[in-house]
Protein backbone atom coordinates (compact mmCIF):
# COMPACT_ATOMS: atom_id res chain seq x y z
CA UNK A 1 -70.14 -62.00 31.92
CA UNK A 2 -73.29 -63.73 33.37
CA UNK A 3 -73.35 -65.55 29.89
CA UNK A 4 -69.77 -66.60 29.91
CA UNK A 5 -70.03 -67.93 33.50
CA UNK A 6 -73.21 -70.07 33.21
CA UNK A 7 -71.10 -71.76 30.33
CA UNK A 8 -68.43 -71.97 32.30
CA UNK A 9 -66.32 -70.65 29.66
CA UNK A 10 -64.14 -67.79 31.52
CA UNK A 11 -61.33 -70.19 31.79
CA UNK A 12 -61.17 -70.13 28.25
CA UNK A 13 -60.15 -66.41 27.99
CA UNK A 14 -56.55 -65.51 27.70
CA UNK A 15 -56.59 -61.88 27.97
CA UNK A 16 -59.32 -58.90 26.68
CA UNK A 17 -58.81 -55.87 24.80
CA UNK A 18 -61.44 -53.04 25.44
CA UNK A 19 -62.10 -50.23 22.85
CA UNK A 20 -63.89 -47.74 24.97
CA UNK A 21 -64.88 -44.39 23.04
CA UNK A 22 -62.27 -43.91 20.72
CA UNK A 23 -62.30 -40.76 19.41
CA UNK A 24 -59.77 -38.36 20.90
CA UNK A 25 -56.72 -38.59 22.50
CA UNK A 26 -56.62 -42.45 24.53
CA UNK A 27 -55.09 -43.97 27.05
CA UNK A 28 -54.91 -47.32 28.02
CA UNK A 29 -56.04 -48.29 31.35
CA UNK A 30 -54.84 -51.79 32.86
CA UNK A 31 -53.40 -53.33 35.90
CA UNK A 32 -49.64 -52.69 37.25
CA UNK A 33 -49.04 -55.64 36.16
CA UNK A 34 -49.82 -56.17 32.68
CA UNK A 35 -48.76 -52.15 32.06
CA UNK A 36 -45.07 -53.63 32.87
CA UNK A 37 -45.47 -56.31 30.29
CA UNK A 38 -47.09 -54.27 27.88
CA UNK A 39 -45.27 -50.85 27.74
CA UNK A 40 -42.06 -52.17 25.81
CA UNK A 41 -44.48 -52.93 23.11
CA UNK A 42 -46.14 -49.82 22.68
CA UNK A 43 -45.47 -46.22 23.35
CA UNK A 44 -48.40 -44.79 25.11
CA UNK A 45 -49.73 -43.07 28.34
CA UNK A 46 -50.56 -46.09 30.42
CA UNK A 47 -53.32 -45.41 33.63
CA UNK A 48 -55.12 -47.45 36.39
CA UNK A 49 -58.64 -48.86 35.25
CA UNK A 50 -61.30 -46.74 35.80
CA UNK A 51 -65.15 -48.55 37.54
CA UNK A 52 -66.86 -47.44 34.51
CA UNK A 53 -64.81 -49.75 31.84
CA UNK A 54 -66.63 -53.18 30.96
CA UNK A 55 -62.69 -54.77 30.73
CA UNK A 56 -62.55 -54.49 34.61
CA UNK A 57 -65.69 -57.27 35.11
CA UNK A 58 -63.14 -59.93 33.27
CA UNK A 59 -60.13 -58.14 35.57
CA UNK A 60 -61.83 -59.23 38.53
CA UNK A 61 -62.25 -62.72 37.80
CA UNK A 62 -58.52 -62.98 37.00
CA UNK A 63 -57.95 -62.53 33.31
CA UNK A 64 -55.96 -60.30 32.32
CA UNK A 65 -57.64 -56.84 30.42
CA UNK A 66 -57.09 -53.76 29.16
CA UNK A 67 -58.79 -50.80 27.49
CA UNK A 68 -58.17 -48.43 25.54
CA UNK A 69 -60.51 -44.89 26.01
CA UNK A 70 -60.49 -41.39 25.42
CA UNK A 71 -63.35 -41.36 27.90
CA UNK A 72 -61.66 -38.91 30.13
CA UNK A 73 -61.13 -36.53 26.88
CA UNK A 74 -64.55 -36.85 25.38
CA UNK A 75 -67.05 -35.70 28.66
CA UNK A 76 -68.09 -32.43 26.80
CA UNK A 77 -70.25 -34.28 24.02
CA UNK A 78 -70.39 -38.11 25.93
CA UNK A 79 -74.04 -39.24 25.73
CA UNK A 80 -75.26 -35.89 24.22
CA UNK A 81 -76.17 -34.99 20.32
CA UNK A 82 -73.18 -33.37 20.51
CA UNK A 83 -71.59 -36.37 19.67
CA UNK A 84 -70.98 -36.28 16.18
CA UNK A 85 -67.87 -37.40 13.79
CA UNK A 86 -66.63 -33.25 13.65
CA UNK A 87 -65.95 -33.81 17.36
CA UNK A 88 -63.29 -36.71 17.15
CA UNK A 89 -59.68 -36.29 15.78
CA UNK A 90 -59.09 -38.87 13.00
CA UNK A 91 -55.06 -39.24 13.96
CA UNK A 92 -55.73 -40.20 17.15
CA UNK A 93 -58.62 -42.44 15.96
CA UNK A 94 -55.88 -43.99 13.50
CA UNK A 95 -53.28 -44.03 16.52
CA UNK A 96 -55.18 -46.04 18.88
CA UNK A 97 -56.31 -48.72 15.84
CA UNK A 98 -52.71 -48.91 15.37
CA UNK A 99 -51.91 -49.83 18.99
CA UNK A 100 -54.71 -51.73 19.13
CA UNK A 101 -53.33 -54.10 16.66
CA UNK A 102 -49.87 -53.85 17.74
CA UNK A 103 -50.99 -55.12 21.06
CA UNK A 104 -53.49 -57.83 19.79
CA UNK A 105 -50.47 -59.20 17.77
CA UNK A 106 -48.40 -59.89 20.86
CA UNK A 107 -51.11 -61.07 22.86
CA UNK A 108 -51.58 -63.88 19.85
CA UNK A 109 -47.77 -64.26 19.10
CA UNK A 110 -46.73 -64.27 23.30
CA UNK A 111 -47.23 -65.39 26.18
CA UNK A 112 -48.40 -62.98 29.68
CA UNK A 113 -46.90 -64.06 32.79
CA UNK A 114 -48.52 -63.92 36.22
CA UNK A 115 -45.40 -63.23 38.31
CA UNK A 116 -45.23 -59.88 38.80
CA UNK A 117 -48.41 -59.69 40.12
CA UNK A 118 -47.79 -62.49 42.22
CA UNK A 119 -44.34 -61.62 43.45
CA UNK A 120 -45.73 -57.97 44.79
CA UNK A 121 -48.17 -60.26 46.78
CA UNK A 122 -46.10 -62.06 48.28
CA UNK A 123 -44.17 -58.93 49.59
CA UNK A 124 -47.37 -57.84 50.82
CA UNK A 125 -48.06 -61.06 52.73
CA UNK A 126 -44.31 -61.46 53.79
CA UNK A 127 -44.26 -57.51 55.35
CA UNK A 128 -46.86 -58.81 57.98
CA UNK A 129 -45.70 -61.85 58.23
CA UNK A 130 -48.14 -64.38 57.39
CA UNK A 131 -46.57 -67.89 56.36
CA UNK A 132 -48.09 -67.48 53.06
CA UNK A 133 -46.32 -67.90 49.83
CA UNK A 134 -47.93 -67.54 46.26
CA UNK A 135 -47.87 -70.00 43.49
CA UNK A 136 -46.70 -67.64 40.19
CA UNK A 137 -48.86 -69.83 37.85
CA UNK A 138 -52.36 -68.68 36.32
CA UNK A 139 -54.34 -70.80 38.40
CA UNK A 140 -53.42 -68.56 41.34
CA UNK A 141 -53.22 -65.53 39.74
CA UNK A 142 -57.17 -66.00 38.81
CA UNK A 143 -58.33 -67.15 42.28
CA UNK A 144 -56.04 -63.83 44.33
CA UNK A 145 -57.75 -61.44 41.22
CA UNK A 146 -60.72 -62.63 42.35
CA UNK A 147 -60.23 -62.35 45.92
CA UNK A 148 -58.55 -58.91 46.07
CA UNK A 149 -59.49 -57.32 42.90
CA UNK A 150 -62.50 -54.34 44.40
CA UNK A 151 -64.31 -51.53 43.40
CA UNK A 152 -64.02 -49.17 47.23
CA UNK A 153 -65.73 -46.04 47.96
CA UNK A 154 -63.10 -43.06 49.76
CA UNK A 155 -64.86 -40.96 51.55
CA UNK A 156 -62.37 -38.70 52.15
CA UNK A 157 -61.56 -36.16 54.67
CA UNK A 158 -62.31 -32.80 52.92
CA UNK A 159 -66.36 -34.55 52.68
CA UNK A 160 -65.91 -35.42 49.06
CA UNK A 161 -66.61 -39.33 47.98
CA UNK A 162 -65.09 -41.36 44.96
CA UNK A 163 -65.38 -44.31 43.44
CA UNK A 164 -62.45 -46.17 42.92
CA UNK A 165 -60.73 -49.60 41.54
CA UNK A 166 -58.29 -51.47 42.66
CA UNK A 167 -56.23 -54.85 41.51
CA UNK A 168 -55.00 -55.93 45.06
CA UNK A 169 -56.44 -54.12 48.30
CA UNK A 170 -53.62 -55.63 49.93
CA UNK A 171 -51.23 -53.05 47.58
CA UNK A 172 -53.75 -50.49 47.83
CA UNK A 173 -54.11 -50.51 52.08
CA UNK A 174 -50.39 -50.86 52.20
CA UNK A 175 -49.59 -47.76 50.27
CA UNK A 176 -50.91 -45.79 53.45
CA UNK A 177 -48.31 -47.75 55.86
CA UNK A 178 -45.55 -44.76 55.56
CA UNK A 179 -47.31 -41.95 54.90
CA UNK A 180 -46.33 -38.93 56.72
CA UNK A 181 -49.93 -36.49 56.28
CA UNK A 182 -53.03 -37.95 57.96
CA UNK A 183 -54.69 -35.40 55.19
CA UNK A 184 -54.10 -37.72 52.39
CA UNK A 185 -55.74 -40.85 53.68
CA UNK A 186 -59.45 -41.08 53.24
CA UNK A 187 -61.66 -40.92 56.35
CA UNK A 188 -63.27 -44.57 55.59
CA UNK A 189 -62.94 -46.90 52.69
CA UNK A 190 -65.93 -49.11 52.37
CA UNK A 191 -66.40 -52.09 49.69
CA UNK A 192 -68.71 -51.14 46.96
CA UNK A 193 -72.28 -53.19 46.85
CA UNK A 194 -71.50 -54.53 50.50
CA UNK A 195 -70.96 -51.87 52.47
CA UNK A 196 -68.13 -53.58 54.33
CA UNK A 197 -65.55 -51.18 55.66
CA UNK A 198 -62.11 -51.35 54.81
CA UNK A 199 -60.53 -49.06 56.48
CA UNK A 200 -61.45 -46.23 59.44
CA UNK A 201 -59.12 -43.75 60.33
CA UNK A 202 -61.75 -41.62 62.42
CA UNK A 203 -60.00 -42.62 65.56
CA UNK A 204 -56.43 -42.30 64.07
CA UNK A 205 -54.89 -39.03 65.78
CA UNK A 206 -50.72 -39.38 64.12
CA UNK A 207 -49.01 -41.33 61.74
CA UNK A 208 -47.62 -43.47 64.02
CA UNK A 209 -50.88 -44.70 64.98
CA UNK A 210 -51.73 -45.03 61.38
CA UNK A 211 -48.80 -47.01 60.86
CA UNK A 212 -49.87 -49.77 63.47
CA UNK A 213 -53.54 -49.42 62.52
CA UNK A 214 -52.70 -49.97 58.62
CA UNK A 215 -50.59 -53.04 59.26
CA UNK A 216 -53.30 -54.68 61.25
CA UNK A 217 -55.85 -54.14 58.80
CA UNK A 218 -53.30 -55.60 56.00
CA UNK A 219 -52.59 -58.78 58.31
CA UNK A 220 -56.74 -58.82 58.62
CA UNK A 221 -56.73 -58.65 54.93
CA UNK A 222 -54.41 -61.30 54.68
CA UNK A 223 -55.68 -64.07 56.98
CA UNK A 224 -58.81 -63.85 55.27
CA UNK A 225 -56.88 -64.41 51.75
CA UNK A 226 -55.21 -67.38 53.19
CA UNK A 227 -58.40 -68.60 54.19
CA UNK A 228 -59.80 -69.21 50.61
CA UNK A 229 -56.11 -70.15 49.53
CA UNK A 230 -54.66 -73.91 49.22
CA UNK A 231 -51.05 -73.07 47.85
């Protein structure tokens, strides 16, 4: 990534597809957005990305990627001598080269779109009404990646911690907005590497107050997007 960006050739990526530990039964892990564009072409289980896959360093700097892994599948022998060619299943070895190449074909043949990305960001800015509306070209959908895509740390009320990713912390905050059981928000959500909290429901005694403590801390999020935006 470092290499890419001292040569200023990012720009010059359309898209990435990630083979991550192929070996068992896969999944492919990508964005909302590009799983709506992409699961017409293939039929597959289709997941969130993960922190651990490589694809998510080009997600955050706005180009589109995917990968496919049976990470989650393949723990028991990962990184160990165990790790030999008895322990993989050659059909689903063969299955995911097939996909593979059936999606590689229409990212060469057709053309990704940044608007549904950008149109559930601008129902996120419009619900807290910010005067703010997006651009659905590439440009923008690079620069918002960039500004919203984050790895967070939950630390959660039952004291256990997790790692997460997310495409748009405006989606992911707002997804709290309605809920009705304080039990299934975490505690405090911090930024990974900075430290810089998200979100802190400590304080937060109902869901009502959740409710008007969740929308200020999606118009927060907001004003500081529109800072670094000129659309």
């Amino acid at each position: 990534m470092e290499y890419l960006e001292r040569r200023n050739l990012l720009n010059s990526i359309y898209a990435v597809l990630n083979l991550d530990v192929v070996g068992r039964q896969y999944v492919i892990h990508t964005s909302e957005d590009l799983s709506l564009q992409l699961s017409q072409i293939v039929s597959t289980q289709w997941e969130l990305p993960k922190p651990y896959f490589d694809s998510l360093n080009f997600e955050m700097n706005g180009i589109p990627s995917m990968t496919l892994s049976s990470l989650d599948n393949y723990w028991d022998v990962y990184h160990t001598d165990k790790d030999i060619e008895d322990k993989t299943n050659q059909q689903d070895i063969d299955s995911a080269l097939r996909v593979a190449s059936q999606l590689l074909n229409y990212l060469l043949t057709n053309d990704l779109t940044p608007s549904p990305y950008i149109s559930v960001l601008n129902r996120d800015i419009i619900s807290v009404g910010l005067g703010i509306e997006l651009r659905e070209d590439w440009e923008t959908y690079r620069l918002v990646k960039y500004l919203l895509s984050k790895y967070l740390v939950e630390y959660r009320r039952d004291g256990s911690v997790k790692t997460i990713y997310t495409n748009s912390i405006l989606s992911y905050v707002r997804r709290f907005i309605n809920i009705n059981d304080l039990s299934q928000v975490p505690l405090r959500v911090e930024e990974m590497g900075t430290g810089k909290v998200i979100m802190d429901t400590s304080t937060i005694r109902n869901v009502r107050q959740l409710s008007q403590y969740i929308s200020q801390v999606i118009e927060s999020l907001a004003e500081d997007m529109s800072i670094n935006l000129a659309v």
